[in-house]
Protein backbone atom coordinates (compact mmCIF):
# COMPACT_ATOMS: atom_id res chain seq x y z
CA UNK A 1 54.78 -65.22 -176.51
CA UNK A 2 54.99 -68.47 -177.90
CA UNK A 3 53.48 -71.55 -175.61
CA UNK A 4 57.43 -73.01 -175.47
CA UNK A 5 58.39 -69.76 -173.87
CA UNK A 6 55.89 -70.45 -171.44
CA UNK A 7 56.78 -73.79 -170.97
CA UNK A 8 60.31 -72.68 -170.70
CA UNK A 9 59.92 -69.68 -168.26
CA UNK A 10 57.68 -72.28 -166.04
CA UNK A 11 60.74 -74.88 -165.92
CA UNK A 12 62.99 -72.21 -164.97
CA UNK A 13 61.35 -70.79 -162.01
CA UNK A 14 60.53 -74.35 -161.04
CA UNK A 15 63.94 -75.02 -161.07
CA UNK A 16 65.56 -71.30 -159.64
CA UNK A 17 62.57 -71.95 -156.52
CA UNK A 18 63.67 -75.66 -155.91
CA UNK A 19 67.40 -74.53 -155.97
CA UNK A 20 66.28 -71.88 -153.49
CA UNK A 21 64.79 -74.32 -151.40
CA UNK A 22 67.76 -76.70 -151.06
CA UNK A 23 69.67 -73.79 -150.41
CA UNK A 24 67.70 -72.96 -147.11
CA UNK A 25 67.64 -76.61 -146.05
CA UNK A 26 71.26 -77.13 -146.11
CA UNK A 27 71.47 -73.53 -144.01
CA UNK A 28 69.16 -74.87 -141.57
CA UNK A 29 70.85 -78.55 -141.70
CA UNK A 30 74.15 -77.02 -140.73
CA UNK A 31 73.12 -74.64 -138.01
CA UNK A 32 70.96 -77.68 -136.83
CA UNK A 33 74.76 -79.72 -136.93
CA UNK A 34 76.24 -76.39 -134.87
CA UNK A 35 73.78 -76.50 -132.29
CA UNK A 36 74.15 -80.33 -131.61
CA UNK A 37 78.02 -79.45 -131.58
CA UNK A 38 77.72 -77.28 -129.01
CA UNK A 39 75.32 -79.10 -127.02
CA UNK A 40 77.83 -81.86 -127.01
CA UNK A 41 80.90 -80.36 -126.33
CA UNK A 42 78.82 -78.51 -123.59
CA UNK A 43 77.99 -81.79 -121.94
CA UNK A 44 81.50 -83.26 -122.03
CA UNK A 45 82.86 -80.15 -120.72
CA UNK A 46 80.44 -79.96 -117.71
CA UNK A 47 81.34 -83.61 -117.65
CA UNK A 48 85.26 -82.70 -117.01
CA UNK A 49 84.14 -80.04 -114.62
CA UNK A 50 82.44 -82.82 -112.35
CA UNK A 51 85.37 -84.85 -112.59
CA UNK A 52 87.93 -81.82 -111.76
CA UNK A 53 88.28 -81.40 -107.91
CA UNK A 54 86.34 -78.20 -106.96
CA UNK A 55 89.18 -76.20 -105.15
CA UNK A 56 91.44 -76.69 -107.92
CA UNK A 57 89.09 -75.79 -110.47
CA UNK A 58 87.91 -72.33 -107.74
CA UNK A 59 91.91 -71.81 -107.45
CA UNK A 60 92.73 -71.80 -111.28
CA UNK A 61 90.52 -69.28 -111.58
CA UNK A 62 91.22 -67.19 -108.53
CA UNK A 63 94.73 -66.64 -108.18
CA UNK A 64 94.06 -65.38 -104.32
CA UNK A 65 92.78 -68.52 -103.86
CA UNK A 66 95.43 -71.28 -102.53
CA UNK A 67 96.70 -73.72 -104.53
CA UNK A 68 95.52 -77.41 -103.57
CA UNK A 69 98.78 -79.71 -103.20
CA UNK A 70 99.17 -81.97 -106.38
CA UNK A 71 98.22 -85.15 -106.75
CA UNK A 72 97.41 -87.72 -109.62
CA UNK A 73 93.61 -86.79 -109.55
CA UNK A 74 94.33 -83.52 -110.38
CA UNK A 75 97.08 -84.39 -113.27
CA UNK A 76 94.52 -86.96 -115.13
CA UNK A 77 92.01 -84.51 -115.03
CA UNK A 78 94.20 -81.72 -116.55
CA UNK A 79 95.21 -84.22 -119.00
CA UNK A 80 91.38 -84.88 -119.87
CA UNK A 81 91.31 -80.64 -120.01
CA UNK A 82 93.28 -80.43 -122.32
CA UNK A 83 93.12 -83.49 -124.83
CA UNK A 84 89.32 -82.23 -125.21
CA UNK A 85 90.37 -78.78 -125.86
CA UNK A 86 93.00 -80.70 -128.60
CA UNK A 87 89.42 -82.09 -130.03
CA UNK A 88 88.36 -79.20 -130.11
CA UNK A 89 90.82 -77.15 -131.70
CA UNK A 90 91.48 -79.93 -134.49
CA UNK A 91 87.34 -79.78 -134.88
CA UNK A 92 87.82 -75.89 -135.36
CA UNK A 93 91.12 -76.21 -137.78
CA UNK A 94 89.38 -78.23 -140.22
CA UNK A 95 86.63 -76.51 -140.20
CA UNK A 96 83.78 -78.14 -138.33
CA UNK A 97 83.46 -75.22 -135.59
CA UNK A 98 82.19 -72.08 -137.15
CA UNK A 99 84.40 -69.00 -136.04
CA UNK A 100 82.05 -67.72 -134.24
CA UNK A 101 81.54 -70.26 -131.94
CA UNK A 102 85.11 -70.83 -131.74
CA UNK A 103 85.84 -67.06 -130.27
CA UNK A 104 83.41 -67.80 -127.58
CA UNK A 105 85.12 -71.05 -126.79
CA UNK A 106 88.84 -69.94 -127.03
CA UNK A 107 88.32 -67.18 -124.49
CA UNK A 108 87.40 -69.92 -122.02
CA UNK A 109 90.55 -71.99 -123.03
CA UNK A 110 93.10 -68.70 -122.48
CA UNK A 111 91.11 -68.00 -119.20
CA UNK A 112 91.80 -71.94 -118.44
CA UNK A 113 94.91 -72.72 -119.16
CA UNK A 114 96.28 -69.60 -118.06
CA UNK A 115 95.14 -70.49 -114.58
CA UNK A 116 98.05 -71.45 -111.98
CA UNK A 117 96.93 -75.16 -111.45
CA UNK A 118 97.08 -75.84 -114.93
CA UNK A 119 100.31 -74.19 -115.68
CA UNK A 120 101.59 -76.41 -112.85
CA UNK A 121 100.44 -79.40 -113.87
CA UNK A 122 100.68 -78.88 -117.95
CA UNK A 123 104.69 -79.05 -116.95
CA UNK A 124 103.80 -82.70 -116.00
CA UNK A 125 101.67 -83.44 -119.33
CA UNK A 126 103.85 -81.92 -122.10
CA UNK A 127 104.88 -84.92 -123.03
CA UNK A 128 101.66 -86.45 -123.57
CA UNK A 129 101.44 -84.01 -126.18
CA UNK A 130 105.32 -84.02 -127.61
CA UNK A 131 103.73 -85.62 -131.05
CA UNK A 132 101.79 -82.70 -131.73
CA UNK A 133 103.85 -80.12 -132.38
CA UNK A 134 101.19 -78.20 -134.45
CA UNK A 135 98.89 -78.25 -131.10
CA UNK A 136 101.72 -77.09 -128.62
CA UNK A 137 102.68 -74.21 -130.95
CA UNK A 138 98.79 -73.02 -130.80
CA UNK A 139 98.61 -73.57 -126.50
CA UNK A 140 101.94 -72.10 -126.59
CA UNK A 141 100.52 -68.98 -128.15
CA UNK A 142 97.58 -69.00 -126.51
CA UNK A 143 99.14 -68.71 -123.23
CA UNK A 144 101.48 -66.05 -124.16
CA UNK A 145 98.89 -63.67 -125.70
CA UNK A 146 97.34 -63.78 -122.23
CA UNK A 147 100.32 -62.44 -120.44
CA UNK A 148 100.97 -60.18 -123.00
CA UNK A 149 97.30 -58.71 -122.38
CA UNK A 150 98.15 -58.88 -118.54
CA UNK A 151 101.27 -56.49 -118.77
């Protein structure tokens, strides 16, 4: 072999092991991004959850449970419910959410809005959300997928 083989072969791997290494960092750059994501969207939820009055939140998800009497407390805070999960879902739809995350996260939503308070009180928000057709056609199935799993 000729030294500009050499020279040529060492060029190459220098350049296939660099390429290799920018690959891994940009891996480990965006599951560093995912893990930030859901650290934040963990806080602001637990953030709503301190905000949401504790026997609604205990009734929505135990239909046995009574159903607190409504007031405007309890509508602002199912508004704040669900314009994050609208974040959310528009974070997911363009792509910013991997799909794995967003399975674990979308369970949670169903088992939300599905809940009795929030179907009460989602008849007094609609309109908040009349603009977004796109959005209200994805809680719309959302919600009936989980009565069609209930029959």
């Amino acid at each position: 072999m000729t030294p500009t083989i050499w020279v040529s072969l060492g060029q190459l791997s220098t350049l296939l092991i660099g390429s290799l290494g920018i690959g891994v960092a940009l891996l480990n750059q965006r599951r560093q991004l995912n893990a930030q994501m859901f650290i934040e969207f963990s806080r602001r939820f637990e953030d709503l959850l301190r905000l949401f009055p504790t026997e609604a939140w205990l009734a929505n998800r135990n239909p046995t449970q009574p159903l607190p009497p409504p007031s405007q407390e309890l509508t602002d805070c199912t508004l704040y419910c669900v314009q994050f999960i609208a974040d959310v879902y528009y974070l997911r739809k363009t792509g910013y959410i991997p799909k794995s995350l967003w399975v674990l996260w979308e369970r949670e939503i169903v088992r939300t809005l599905s809940g009795p308070v929030f179907e009460r009180e989602w008849t007094k928000i609609r309109s908040e959300f009349s603009h977004d057709s796109e959005f209200l056609r994805f809680l719309s199935a959302l919600t009936h997928r989980k009565r069609m799993a209930a029959c």
